[in-house]
N, C-alpha and C. Protein backbone atom coordinates (compact mmCIF):
# COMPACT_ATOMS: atom_id res chain seq x y z
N UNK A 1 22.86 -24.51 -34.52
CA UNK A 1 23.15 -23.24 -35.13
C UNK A 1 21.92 -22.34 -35.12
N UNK A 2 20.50 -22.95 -35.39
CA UNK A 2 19.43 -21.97 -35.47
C UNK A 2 19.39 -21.53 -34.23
N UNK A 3 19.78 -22.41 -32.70
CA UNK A 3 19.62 -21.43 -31.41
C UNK A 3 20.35 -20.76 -30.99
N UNK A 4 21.17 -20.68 -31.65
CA UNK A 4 22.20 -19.05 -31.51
C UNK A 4 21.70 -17.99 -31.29
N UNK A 5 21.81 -17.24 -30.16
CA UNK A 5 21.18 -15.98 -30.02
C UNK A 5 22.69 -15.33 -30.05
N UNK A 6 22.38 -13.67 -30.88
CA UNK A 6 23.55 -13.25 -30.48
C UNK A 6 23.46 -12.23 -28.87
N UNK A 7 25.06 -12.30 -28.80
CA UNK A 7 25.24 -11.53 -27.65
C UNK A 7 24.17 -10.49 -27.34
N UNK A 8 24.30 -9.83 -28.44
CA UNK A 8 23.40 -8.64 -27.84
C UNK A 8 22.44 -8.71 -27.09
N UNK A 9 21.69 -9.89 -27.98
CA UNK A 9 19.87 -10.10 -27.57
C UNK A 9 19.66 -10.59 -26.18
N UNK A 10 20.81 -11.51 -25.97
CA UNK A 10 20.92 -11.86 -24.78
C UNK A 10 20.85 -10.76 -23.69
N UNK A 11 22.06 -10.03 -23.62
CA UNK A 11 22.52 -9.07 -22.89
C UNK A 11 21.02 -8.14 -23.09
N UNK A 12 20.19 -7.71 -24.03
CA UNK A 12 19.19 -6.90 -23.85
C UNK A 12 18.29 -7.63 -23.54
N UNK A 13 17.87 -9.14 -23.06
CA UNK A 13 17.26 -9.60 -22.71
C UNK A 13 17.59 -9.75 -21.21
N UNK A 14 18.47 -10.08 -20.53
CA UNK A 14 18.39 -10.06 -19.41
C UNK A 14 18.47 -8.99 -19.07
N UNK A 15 18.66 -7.51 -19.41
CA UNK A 15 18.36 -6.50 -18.93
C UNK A 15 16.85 -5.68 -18.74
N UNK A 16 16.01 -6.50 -20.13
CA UNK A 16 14.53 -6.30 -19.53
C UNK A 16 14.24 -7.18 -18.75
N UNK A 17 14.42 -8.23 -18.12
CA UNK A 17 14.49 -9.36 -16.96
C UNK A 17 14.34 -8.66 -16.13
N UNK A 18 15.99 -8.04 -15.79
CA UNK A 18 16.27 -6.85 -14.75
C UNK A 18 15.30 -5.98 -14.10
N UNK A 19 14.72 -5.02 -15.63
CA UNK A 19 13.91 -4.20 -15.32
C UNK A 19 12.56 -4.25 -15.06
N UNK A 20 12.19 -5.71 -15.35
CA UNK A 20 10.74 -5.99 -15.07
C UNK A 20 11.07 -6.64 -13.72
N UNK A 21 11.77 -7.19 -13.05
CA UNK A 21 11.54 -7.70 -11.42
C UNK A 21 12.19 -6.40 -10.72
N UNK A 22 12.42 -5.66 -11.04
CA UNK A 22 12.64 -4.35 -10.40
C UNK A 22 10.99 -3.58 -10.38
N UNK A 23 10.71 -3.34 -11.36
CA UNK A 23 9.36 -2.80 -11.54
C UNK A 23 8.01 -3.67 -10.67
N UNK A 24 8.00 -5.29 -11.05
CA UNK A 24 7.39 -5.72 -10.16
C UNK A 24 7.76 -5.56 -8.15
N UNK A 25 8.91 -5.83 -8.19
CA UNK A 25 9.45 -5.28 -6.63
C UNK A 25 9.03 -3.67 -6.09
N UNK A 26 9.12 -2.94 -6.97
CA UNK A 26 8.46 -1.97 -6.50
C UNK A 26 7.34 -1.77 -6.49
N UNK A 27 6.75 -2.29 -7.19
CA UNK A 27 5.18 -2.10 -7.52
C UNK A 27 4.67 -3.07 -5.95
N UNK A 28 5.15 -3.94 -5.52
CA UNK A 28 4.70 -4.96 -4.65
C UNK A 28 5.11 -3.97 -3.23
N UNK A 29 6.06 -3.23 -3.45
CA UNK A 29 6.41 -2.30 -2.08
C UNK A 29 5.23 -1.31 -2.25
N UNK A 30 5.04 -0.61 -3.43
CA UNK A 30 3.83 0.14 -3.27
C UNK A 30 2.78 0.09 -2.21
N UNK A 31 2.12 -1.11 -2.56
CA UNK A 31 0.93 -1.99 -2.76
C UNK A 31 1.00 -2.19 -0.77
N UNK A 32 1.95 -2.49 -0.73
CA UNK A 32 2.07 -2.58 0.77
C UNK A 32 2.16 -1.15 1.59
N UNK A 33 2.94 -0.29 0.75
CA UNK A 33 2.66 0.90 1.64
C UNK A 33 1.16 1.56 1.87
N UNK A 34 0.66 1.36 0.54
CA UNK A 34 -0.80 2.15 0.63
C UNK A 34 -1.56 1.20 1.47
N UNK A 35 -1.31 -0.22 1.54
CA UNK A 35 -2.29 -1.08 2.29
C UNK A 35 -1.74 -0.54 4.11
N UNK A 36 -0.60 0.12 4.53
CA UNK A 36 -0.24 0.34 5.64
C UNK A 36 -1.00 1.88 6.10
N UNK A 37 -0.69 2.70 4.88
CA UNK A 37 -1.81 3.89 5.18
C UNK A 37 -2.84 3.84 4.82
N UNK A 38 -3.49 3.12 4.34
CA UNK A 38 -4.86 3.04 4.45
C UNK A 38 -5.48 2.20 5.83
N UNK A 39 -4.61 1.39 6.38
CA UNK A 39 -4.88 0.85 7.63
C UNK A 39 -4.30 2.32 8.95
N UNK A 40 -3.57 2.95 8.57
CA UNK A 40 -3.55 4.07 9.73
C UNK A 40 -4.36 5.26 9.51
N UNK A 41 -4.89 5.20 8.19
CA UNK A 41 -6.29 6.08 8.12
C UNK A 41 -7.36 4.98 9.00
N UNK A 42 -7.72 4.20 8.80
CA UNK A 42 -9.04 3.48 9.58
C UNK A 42 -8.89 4.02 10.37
N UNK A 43 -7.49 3.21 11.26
CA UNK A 43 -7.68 3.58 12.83
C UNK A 43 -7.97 4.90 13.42
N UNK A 44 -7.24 5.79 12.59
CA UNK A 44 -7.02 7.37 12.73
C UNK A 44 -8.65 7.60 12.86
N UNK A 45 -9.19 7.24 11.74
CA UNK A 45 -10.75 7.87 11.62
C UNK A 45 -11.52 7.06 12.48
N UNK A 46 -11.52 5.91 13.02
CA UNK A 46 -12.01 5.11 13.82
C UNK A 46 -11.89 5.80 15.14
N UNK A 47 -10.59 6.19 16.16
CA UNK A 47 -10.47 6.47 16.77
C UNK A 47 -11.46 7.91 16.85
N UNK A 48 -11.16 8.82 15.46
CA UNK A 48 -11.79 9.80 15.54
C UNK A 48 -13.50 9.86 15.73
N UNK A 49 -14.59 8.40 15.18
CA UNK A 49 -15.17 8.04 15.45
C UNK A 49 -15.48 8.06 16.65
N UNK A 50 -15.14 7.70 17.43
CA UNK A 50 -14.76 6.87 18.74
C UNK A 50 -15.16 8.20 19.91
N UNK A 51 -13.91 9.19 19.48
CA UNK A 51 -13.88 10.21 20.57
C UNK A 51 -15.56 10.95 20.41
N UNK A 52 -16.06 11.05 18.74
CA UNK A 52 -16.81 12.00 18.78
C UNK A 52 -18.53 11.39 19.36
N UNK A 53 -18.12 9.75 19.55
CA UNK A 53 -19.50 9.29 19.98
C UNK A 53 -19.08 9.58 21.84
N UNK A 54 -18.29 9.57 22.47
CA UNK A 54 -18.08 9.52 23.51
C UNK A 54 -18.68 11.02 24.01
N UNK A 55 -17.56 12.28 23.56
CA UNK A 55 -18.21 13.62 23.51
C UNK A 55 -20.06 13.55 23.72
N UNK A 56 -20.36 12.90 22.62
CA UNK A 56 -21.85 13.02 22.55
C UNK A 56 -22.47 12.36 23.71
N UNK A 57 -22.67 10.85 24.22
CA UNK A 57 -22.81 10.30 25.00
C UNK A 57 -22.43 11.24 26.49
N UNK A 58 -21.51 11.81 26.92
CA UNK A 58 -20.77 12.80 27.48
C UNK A 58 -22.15 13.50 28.23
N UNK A 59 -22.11 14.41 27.04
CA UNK A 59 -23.18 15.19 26.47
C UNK A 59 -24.62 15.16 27.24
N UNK A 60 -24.80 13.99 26.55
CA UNK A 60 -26.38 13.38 27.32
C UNK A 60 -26.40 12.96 28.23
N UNK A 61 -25.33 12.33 29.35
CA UNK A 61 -25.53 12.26 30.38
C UNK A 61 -26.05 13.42 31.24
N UNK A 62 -25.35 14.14 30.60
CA UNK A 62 -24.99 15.74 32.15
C UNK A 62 -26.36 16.72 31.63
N UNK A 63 -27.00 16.10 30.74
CA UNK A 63 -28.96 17.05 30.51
C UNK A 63 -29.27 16.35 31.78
N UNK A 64 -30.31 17.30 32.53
CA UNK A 64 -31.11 16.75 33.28
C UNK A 64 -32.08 15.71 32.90
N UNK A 65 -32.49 14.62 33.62
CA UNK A 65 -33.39 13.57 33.58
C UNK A 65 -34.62 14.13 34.03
């Protein structure tokens, strides 16, 4: 008899259940999106890296020796 929960508590208990693996599920999709744009910023700026050492190198070839 003392573990009687009533209906209610139940029913409002599995509905914060609900709402906390919803909240964690999104929070975990977050977490992955920013880890996906922050990996297409690297490359982005890497690449951009990339072109502006080439330009330069470029550059110094074509001075006279």
């Amino acid at each position: 008899m003392w573990n009687h929960r009533p209906r209610r508590t139940i029913s409002q208990s599995a509905a914060q259940a609900s709402r906390l693996s919803s909240m964690q599920a999104a929070e975990k999709d977050i977490d992955e999106r920013l880890a996906a744009l922050r990996q297409q910023y690297r490359q982005k700026r890497q690449r951009s890296i990339t072109e502006e050492l080439f330009d330069i190198v470029a550059g110094f070839e074509e001075l006279p020796h």
